[in-house]
Protein backbone atom coordinates (compact mmCIF):
# COMPACT_ATOMS: atom_id res chain seq x y z
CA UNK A 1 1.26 25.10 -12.94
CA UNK A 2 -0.91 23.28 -10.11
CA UNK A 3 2.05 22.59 -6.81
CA UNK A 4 1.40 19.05 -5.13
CA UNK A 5 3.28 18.37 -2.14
CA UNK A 6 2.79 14.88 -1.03
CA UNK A 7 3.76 14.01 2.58
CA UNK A 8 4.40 10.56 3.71
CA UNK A 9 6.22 8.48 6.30
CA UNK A 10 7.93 6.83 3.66
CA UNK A 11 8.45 6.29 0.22
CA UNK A 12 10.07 4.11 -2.50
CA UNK A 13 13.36 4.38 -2.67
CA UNK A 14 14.50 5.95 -0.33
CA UNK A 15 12.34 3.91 2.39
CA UNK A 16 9.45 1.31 2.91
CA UNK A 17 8.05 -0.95 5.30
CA UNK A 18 4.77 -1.60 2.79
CA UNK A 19 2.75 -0.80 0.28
CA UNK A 20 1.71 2.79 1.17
CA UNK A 21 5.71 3.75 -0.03
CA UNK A 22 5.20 1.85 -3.49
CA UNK A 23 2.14 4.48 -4.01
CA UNK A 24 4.36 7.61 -2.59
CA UNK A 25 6.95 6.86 -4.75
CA UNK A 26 5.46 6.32 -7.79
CA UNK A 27 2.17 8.11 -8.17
CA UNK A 28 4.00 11.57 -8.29
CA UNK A 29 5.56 9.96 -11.40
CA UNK A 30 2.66 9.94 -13.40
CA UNK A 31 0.82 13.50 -13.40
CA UNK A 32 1.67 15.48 -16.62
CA UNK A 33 4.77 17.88 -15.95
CA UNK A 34 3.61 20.43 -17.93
CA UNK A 35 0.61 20.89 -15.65
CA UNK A 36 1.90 19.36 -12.31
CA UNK A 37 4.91 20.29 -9.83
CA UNK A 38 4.80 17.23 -8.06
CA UNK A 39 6.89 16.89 -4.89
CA UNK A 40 7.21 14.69 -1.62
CA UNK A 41 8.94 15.32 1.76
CA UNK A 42 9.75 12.21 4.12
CA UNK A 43 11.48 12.33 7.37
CA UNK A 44 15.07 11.33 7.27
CA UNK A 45 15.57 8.20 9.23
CA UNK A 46 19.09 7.38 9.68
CA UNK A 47 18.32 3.55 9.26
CA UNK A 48 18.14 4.57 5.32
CA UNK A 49 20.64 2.92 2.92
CA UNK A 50 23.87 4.92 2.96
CA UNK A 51 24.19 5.83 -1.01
CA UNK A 52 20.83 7.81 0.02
CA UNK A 53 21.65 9.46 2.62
CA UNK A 54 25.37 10.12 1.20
CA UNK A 55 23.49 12.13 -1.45
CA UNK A 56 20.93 14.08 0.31
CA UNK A 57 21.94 18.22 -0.30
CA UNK A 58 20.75 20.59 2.56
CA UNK A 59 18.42 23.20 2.09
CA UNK A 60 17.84 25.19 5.18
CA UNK A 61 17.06 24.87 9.00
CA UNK A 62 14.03 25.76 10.83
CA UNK A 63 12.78 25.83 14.08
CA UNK A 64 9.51 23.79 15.33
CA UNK A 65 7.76 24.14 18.43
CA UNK A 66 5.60 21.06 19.85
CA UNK A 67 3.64 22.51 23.55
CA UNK A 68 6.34 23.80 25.23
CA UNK A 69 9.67 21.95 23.26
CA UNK A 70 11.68 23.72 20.67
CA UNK A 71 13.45 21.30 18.30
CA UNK A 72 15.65 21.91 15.58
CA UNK A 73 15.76 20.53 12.19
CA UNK A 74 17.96 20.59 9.09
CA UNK A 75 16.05 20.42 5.22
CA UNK A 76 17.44 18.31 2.81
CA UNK A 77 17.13 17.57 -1.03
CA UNK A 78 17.61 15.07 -3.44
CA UNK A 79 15.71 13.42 -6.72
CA UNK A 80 15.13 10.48 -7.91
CA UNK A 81 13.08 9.17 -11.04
CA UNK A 82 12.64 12.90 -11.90
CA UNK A 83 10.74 13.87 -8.54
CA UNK A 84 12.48 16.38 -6.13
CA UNK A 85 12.40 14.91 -2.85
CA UNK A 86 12.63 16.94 0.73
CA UNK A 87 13.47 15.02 4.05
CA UNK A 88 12.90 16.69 7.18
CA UNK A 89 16.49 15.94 9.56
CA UNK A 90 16.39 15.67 13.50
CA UNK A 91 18.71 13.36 15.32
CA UNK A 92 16.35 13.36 18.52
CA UNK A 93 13.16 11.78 16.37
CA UNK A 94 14.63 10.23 13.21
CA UNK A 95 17.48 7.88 14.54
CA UNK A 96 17.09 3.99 15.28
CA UNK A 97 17.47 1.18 13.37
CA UNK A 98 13.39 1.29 12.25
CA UNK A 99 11.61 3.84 10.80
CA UNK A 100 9.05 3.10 13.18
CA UNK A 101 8.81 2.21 17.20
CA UNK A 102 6.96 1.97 20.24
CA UNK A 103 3.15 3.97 19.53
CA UNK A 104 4.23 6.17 22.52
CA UNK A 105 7.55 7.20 20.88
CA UNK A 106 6.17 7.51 17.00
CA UNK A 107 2.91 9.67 18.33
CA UNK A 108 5.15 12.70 19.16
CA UNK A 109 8.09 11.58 16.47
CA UNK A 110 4.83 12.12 13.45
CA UNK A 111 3.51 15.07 15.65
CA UNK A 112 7.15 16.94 14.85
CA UNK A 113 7.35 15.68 11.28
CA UNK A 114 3.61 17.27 10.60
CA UNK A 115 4.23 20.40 12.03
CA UNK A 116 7.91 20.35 10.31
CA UNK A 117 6.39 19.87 7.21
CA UNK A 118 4.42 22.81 7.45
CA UNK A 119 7.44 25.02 8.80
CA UNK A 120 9.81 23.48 5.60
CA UNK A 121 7.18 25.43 3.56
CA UNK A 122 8.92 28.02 4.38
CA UNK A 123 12.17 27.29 3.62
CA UNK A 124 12.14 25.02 0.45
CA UNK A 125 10.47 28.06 -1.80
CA UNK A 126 7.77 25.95 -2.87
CA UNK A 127 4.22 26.93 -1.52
CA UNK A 128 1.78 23.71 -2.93
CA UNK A 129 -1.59 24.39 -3.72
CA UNK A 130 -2.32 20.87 -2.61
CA UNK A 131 -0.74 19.22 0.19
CA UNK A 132 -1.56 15.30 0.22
CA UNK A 133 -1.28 13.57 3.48
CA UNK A 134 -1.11 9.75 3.63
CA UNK A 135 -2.28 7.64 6.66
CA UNK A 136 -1.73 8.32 10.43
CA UNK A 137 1.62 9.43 10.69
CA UNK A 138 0.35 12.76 8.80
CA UNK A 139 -2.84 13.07 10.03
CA UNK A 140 -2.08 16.06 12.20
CA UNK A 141 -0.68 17.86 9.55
CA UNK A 142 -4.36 19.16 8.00
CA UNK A 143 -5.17 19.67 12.21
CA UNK A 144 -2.01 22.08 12.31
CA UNK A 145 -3.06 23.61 9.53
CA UNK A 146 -6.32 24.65 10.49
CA UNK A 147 -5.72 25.57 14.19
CA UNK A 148 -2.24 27.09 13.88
CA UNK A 149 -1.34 27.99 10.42
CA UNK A 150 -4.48 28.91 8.27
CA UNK A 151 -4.55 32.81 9.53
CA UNK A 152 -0.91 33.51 8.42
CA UNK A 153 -1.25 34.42 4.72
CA UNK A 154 1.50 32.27 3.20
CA UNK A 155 -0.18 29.18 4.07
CA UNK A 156 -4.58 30.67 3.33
CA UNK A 157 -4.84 28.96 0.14
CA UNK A 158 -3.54 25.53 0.81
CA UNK A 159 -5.97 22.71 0.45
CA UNK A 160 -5.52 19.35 2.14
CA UNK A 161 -6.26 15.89 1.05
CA UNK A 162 -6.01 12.84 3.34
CA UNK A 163 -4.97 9.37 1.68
CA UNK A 164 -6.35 6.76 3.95
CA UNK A 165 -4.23 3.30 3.37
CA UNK A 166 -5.70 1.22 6.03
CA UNK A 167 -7.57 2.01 8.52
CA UNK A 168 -6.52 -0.22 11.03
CA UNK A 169 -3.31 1.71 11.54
CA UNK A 170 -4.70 5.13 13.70
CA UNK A 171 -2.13 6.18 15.49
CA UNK A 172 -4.22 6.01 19.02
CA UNK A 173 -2.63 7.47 22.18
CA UNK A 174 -3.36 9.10 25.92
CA UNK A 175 -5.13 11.96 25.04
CA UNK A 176 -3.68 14.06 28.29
CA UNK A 177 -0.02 13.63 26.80
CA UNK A 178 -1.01 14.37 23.33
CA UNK A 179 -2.37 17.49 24.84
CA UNK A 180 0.76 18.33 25.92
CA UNK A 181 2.39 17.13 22.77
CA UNK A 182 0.56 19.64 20.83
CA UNK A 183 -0.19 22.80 22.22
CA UNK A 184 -3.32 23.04 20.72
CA UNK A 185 -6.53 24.69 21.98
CA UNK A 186 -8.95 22.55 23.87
CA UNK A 187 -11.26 22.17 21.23
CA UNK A 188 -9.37 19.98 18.91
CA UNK A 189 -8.71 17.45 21.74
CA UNK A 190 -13.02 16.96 21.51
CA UNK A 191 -15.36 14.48 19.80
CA UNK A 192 -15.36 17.26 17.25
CA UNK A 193 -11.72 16.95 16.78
CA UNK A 194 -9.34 14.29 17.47
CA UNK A 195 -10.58 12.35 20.52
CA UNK A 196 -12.37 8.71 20.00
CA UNK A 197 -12.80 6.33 22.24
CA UNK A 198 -11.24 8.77 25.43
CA UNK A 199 -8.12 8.73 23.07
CA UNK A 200 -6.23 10.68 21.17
CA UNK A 201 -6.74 9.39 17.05
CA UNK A 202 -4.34 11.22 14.26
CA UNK A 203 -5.97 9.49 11.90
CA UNK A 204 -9.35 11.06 12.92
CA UNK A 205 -7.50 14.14 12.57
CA UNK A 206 -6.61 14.09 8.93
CA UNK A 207 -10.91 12.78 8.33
CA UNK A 208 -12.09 15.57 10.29
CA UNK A 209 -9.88 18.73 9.30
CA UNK A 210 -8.61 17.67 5.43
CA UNK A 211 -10.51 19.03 2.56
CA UNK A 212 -11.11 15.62 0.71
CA UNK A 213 -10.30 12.00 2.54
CA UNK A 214 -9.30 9.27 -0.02
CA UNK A 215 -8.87 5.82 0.24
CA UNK A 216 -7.16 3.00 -2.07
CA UNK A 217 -10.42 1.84 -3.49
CA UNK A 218 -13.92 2.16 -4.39
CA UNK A 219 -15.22 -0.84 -2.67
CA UNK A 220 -13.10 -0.24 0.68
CA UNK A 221 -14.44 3.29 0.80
CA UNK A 222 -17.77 1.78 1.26
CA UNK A 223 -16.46 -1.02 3.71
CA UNK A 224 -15.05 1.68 6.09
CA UNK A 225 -18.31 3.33 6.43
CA UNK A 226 -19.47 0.29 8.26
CA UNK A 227 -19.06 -0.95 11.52
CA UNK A 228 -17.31 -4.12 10.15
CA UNK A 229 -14.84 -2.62 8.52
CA UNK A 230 -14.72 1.42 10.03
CA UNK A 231 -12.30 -0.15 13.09
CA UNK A 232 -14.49 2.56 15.26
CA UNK A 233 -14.60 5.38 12.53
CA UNK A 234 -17.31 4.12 10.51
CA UNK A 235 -19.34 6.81 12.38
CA UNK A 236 -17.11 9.75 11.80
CA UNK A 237 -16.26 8.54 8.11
CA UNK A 238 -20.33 8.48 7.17
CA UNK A 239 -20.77 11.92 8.71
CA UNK A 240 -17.93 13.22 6.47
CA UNK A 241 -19.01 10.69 3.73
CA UNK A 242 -19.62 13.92 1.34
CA UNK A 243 -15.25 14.31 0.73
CA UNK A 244 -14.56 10.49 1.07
CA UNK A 245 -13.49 9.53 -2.22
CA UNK A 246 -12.43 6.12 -3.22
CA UNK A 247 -9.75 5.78 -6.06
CA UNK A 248 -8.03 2.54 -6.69
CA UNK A 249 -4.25 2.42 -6.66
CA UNK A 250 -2.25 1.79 -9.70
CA UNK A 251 0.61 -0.26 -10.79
CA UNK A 252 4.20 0.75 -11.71
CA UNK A 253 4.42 -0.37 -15.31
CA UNK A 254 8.26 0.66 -15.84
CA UNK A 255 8.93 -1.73 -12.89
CA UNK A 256 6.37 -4.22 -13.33
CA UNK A 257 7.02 -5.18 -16.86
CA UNK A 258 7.31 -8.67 -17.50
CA UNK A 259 8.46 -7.98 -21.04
CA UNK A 260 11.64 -5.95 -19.80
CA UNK A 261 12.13 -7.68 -16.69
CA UNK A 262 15.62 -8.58 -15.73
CA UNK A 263 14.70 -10.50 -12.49
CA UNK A 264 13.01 -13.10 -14.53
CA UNK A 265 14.35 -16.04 -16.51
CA UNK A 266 12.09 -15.85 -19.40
CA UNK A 267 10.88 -11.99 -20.06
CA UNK A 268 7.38 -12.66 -22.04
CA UNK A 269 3.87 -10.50 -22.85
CA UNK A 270 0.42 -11.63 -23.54
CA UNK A 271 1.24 -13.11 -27.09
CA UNK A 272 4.07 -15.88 -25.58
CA UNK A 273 3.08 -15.70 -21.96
CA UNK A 274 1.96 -19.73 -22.44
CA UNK A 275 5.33 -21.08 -23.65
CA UNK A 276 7.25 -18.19 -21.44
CA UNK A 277 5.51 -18.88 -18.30
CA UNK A 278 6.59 -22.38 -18.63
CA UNK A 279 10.14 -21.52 -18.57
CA UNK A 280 9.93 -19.20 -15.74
CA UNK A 281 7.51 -22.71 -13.74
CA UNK A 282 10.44 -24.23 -14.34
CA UNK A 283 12.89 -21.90 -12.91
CA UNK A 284 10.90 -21.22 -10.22
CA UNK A 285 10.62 -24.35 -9.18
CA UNK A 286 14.13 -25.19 -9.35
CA UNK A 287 15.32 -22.70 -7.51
CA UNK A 288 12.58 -23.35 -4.66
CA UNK A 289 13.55 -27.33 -4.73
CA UNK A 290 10.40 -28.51 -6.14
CA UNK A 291 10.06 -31.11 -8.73
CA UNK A 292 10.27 -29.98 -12.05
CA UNK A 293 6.68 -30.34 -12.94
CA UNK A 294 4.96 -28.98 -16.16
CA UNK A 295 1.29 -30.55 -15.31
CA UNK A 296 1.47 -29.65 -11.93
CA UNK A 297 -0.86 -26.62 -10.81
CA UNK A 298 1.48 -24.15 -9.04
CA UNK A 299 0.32 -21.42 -6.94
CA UNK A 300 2.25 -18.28 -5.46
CA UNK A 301 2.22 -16.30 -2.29
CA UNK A 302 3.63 -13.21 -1.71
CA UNK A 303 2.49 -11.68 1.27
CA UNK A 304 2.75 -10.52 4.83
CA UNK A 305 2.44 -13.23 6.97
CA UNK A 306 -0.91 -11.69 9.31
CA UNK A 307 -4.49 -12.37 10.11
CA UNK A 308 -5.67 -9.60 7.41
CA UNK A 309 -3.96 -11.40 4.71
CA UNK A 310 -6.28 -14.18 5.45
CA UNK A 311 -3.64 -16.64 6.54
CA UNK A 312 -6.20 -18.41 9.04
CA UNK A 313 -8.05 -19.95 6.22
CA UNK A 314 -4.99 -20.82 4.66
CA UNK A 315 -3.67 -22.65 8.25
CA UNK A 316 -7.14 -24.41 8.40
CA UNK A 317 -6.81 -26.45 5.20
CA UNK A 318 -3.36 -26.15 4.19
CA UNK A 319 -2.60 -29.78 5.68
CA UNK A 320 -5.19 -31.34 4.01
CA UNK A 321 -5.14 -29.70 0.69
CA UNK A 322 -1.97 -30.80 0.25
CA UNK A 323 -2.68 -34.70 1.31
CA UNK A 324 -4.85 -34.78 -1.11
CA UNK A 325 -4.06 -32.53 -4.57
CA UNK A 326 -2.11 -32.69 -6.91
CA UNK A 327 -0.10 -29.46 -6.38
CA UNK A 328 2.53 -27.20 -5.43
CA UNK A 329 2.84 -23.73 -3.51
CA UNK A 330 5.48 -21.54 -3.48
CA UNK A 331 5.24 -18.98 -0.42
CA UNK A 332 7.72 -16.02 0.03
CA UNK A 333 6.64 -13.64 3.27
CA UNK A 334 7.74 -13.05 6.79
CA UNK A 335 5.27 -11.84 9.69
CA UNK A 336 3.59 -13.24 12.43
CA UNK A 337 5.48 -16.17 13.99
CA UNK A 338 2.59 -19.06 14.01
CA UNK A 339 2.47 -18.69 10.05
CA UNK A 340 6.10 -18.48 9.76
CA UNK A 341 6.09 -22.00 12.05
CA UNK A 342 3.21 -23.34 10.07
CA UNK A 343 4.98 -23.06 6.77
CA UNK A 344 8.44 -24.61 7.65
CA UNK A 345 6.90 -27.74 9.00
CA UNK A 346 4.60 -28.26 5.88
CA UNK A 347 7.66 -27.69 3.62
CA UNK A 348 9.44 -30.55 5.67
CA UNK A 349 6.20 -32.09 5.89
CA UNK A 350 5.48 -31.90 1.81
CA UNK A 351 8.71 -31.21 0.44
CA UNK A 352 7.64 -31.79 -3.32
CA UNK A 353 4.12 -29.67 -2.17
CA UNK A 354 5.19 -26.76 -0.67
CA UNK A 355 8.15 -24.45 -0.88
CA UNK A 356 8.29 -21.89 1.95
CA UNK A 357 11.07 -19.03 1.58
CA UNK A 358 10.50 -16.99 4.88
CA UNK A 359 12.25 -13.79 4.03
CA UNK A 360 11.64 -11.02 0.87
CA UNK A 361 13.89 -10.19 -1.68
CA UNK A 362 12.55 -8.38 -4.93
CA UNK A 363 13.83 -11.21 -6.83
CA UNK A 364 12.23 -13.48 -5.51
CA UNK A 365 8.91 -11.69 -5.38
CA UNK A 366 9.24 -11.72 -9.31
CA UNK A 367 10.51 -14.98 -9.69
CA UNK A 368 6.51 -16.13 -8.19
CA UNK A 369 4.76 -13.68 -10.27
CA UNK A 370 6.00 -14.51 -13.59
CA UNK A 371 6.43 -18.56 -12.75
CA UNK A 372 3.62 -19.84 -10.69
CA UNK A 373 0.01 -20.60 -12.49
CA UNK A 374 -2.32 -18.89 -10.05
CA UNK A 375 -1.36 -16.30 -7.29
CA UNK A 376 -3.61 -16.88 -3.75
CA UNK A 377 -4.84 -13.53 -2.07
CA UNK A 378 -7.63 -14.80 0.54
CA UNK A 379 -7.57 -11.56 2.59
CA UNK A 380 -9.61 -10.58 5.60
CA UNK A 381 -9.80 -6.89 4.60
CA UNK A 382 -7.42 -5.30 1.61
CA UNK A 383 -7.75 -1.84 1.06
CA UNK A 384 -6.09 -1.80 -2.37
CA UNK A 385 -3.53 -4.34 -2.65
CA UNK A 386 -0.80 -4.27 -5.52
CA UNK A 387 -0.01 -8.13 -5.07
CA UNK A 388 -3.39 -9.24 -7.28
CA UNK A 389 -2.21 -6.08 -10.38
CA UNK A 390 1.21 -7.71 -10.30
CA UNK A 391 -0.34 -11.01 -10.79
CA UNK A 392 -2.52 -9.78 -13.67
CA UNK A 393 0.24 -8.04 -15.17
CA UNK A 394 2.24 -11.18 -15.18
CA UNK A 395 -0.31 -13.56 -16.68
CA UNK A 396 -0.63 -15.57 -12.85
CA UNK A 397 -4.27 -16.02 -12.32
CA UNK A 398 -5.54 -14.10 -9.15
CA UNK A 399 -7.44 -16.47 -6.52
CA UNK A 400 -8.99 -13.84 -4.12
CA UNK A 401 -11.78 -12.83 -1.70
CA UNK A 402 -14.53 -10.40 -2.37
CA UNK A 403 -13.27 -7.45 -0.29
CA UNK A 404 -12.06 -3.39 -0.90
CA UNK A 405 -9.24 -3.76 -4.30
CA UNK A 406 -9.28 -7.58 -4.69
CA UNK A 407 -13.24 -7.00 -5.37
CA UNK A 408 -12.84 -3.95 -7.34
CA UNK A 409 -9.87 -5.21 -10.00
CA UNK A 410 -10.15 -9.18 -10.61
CA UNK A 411 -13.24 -9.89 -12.35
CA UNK A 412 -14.30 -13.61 -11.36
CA UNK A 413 -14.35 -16.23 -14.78
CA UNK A 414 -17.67 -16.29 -15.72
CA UNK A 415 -17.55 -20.88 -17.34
CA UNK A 416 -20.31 -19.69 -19.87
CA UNK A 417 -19.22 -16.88 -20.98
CA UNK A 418 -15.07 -16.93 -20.69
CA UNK A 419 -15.22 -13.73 -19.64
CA UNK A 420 -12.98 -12.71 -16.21
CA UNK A 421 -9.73 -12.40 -15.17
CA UNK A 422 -9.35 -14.63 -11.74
CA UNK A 423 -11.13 -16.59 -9.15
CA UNK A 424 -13.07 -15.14 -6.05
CA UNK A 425 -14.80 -16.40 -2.97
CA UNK A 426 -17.30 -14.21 -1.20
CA UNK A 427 -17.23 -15.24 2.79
CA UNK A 428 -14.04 -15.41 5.14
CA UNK A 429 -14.37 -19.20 4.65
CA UNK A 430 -11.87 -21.45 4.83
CA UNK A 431 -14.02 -24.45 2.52
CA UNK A 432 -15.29 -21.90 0.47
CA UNK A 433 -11.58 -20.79 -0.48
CA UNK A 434 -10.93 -24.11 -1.33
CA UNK A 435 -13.43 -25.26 -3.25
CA UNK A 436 -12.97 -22.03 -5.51
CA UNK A 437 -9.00 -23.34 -5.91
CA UNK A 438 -10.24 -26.31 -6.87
CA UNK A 439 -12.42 -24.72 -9.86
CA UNK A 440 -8.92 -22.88 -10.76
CA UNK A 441 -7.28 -25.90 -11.06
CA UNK A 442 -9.85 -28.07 -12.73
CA UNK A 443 -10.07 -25.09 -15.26
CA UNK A 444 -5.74 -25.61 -15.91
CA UNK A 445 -5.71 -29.04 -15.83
CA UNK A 446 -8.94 -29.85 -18.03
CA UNK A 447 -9.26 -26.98 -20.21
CA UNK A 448 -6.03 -25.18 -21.44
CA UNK A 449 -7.48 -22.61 -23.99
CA UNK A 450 -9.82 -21.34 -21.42
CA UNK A 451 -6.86 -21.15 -18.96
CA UNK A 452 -4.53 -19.60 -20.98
CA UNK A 453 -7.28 -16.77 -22.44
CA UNK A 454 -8.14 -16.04 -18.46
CA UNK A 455 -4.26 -15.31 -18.62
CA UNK A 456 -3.97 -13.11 -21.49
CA UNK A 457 -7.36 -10.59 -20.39
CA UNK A 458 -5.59 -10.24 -16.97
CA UNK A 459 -2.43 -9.09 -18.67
CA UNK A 460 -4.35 -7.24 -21.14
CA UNK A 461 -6.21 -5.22 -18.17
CA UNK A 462 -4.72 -1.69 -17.56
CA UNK A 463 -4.07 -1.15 -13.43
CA UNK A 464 -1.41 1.35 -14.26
CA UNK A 465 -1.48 4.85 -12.35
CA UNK A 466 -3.11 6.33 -15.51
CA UNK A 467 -6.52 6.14 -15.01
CA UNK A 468 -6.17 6.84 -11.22
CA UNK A 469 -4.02 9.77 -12.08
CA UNK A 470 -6.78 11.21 -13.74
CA UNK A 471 -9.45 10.45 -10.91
CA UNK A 472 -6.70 12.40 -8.52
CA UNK A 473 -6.68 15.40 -10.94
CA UNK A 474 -10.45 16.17 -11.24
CA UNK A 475 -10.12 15.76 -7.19
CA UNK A 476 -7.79 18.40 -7.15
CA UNK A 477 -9.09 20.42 -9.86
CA UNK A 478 -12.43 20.95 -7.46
CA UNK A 479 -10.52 21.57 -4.36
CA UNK A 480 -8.31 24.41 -6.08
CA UNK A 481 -11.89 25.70 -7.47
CA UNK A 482 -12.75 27.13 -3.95
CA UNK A 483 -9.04 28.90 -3.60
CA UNK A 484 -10.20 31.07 -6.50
C-alpha cells in the first residue's frame, strides 16, 4: 500500500477560496484504495463552517519551533467522502474571519503550518511515502524537509512533490525576517535556495528542494518556462525543467453531473441535452429577469472578476457588442471593483442584454452551466481552469483563449470537418474575441445540427480525474523507485 499525504491550504469541504481546494478535495478521491492510502492535512481556520469544526476529533499535540518561537498545536481528525482528513490547530495563526491575510502575517502563519505538518507525522501514525505540496503556502515544507528533517530516520524515505496552481501567487517577503522566521542555515536563504529578486520566495522553495514540481497543465508547464508567463521563475523553472511535469486537472463527475443534478431545472445527458437545455435557457433566464427568449444566443460567465480572467477585453467591447447583437449574457462573479461597476451599469444599461448577479452561490453557478448556449473564458493566463470542463460537461459551448488548460482541453470547431468542441482566439485581443463570438453565434443561429453535435462531443469528452489519476501514479511510481 503506497501512503500519499497531500498538504494544502485548503480544501473542499471543509474550506476554499478557489480552485486549488476543488483539486485537494477531490483528487484524493479517485486513486484505487486497494493500492493508495490517500490522506490530506489543512490548517484549522476558525472562520470554517461550524458543523465542521463541531466534528473535528483530536488526535494529539505537538510542539513546533520556528527560529527562536515555540508554538503549540493540537491534531485533529475527521472524514469526509471516504478521505481521512488531519487539521493542524493553533489559536495564535489559524483565527480570523479569512483563511488568508496580510503577506506579512500569512508568510510566518504557512511557515508554522509546513513545519507542523512535518511534526504531525509524528503523531497521526501515518508515515507517507509521498508527501504532495500544493502552491506557496507549502512550499517550505520540501525546504524543511531537506535542511531539518531528512537525517532523522523516520522521515529518510519521504519523497516530495510540488503542485504548482498558479504561479503568480509566490508568497514573496523580506528575506532578513524570513531568516528569522526560519531558523535555517544561511545557505537556503541563497540564489541556490529560496531568495529571488533580494526576497524571500516559498514558492521557489517547493521548485528547488521537491522531488518532482507539477503544474495543472501541459501547455502552462511550457508557458511558465518563459519569461511571459514564469512571473520571474521562468529561469529557475527551465533549470529544474527535468522534474516539471505538467498534468491537467480533472473534473468531479459525482458533482458535476448534469444527469443527477438537483440544482438544475431540467437534469439532461448528451442524448436530450437539445430539448433539456432549452428548459434550463428558460429557467435561467427567468430567474435572471431576461426575456424569455428561445432564438436568442445566450452566453454564461462564471468567473472571478480580475485582469487574468481576461475581463479587459470583455470591458473594451462589452458596450458595443451589446448595441449591436442580438444577445444575452448572464454573468455571476465578484472581484475587482471596476468589473463589478462595469457590469451593474450595463445590466441597467441593457436590461433585456445582460444579467449581472455579483455574488456566488453553487446554484447559481449551475443554473449558467446547464442553461446558457455558450460559456465565455477569454483569460489572460489559466493554468488549468475547471470553468471550460464544467461547460463541456454540461453541453454549453466553451468560447476561450489559446492559453495553459483552455488550450489543452477545448478543441476549436474545425467548419469543414465538424470536428471540435468550442471556440478559441489566439491573441489577448479584444476584436479578435469578438469576432470568434460572432462565428459561435452565426454557427447557433444558422446551423442547428452543427451546433447541437459541437454540444454533444463536448459532453461526450472525458475531463474526469481518471486519466490524470493515472498520469499522478506513474509520477509517483518513479519517485518511490529511488526509496528502494
Amino acid at each position: 500500500m503506497n501512503k500519499i499525504l497531500f498538504a494544502s491550504s485548503e480544501a473542499v469541504p471543509y474550506i476554499k477560496t478557489g480552485g486549488l481546494a476543488d483539486v485537494v478535495g477531490s483528487l484524493p478521491k479517485y486513486f484505487d484504495p486497494k493500492t493508495y492510502d490517500v490522506r490530506i492535512i489543512l490548517p484549522r481556520y476558525a472562520c470554517m463552517d461550524r458543523k465542521f469544526l463541531e466534528k473535528l476529533c483530536p488526535v494529539a499535540e505537538i510542539t513546533v519551533e520556528l527560529g527562536w518561537r515555540k508554538q503549540r498545536a493540537g491534531i485533529l481528525k475527521a472524514k469526509a467522502d471516504g478521505i481521512q482528513y488531519y487539521f493542524v490547530d493553533n489559536a495564535f495563526y489559524f483565527a480570523g474571519e479569512k483563511p488568508y491575510g496580510e503577506i506579512y502575517q500569512d508568510v510566518e502563519k504557512f511557515a508554522f503550518f509546513s513545519k507542523a505538518v512535518l511534526e504531525a507525522i509524528r503523531a497521526i501514525d501515518f508515515v507517507p511515502d509521498i508527501l504532495h505540496c500544493n502552491d506557496w503556502q507549502t512550499g517550505l515544507i520540501p525546504v524543511f524537509l531537506e535542511k531539518a528533517y531528512r537525517s532523522q530516520a523516520l522521515y529518510q524515505k519521504i519523497r516530495t512533490v510540488f503542485s504548482i496552481h498558479n504561479i503568480r501567487f509566490q508568497g514573496r517577503w523580506k528575506l532578513h525576517e524570513v531568516k528569522d522566521v526560519l531558523g535555517l542555515s544561511e545557505d537556503v536563504f541563497t540564489a541556490e535556495g529560496i531568495e529571488s529578486y533580494g526576497e524571500s520566495n516559498y514558492l521557489k522553495g517547493g521548485i528547488v528542494y521537491a522531488d518532482a514540481v507539477t503544474t495543472v497543465s501541459r501547455s502552462y508547464a511550457m508557458e511558465i518556462m518563459t519569461p511571459e508567463g514564469g512571473e520571474g521563475l521562468d529561469g529557475v523553472l527551465r533549470r529544474y525543467s527535468y522534474k516539471l511535469f505538467g498534468i491537467v486537472n480533472g473534473l468531479d463527475y459525482t458533482v458535476y453531473n448534469p444527469k443527477k443534478d438537483r440544482l438544475i431545472s431540467a437534469p439532461f445527458d448528451a442524448k436530450n441535452a437539445p430539448a433539456k437545455k432549452a428548459a434550463n435557457k428558460k429557467a435561467l433566464q427567468k430567474k435572471m429577469g431576461l426575456p424569455v427568449r428561445a432564438d436568442v444566443f445566450l452566453i454564461g460567465m462564471v468567473s472571478r472578476m480580475s485582469e487574468q480572467k481576461g475581463f479587459d477585453l470583455v470591458a473594451y467591447m462589452l458596450d458595443a457588442f451589446l448595441s449591436k447583437e442580438d444577445v444575452q449574457i448572464a454573468v455571476l462573479g465578484t472581484g475587482e471593483e471596476r468589473y463589478e461597476s462595469m457590469f451593474r451599469h450595463y445590466a441597467e444599461t441593457y436590461p433585456d442584454r445582460l444579467a449581472a448577479d455579483i455574488s456566488y452561490s453553487e446554484a447559481a453557478a449551475h443554473r449558467i452551466y446547464a442553461g446558457a448556449d455558450a460559456f465565455l473564458m477569454p483569460s489572460l493566463f489559466e493554468p488549468c481552469g475547471l470553468s471550460q470542463l464544467i461547460a463541456l460537461r454540461y453541453g454549453t459551448v466553451p468560447i476561450v483563449r489559446e492559453t495553459g488548460g483552455l488550450k489543452d482541453t477545448v478543441e476549436p470547431y474545425n467548419k469543414y470537418t465538424k470536428e471540435g468542441t468550442g471556440f478559441s482566439f489566439a491573441n489577448y485581443n479584444a476584436e479578435e474575441m469578438t469576432e470568434v463570438i460572432r462565428m459561435a453565434m452565426d454557427l447557433y443561429k444558422t446551423q442547428k445540427p452543427a451546433w447541437e453535435g459541437l454540444m454533444r462531443r463536448g459532453m461526450q469528452r472525458d475531463f474526469s480525474w481518471a486519466g490524470s489519476v493515472e498520469e499522478y501514479e506513474r509520477l509517483y511510481e518513479d519517485l518511490l523507485q529511488t526509496m528502494k
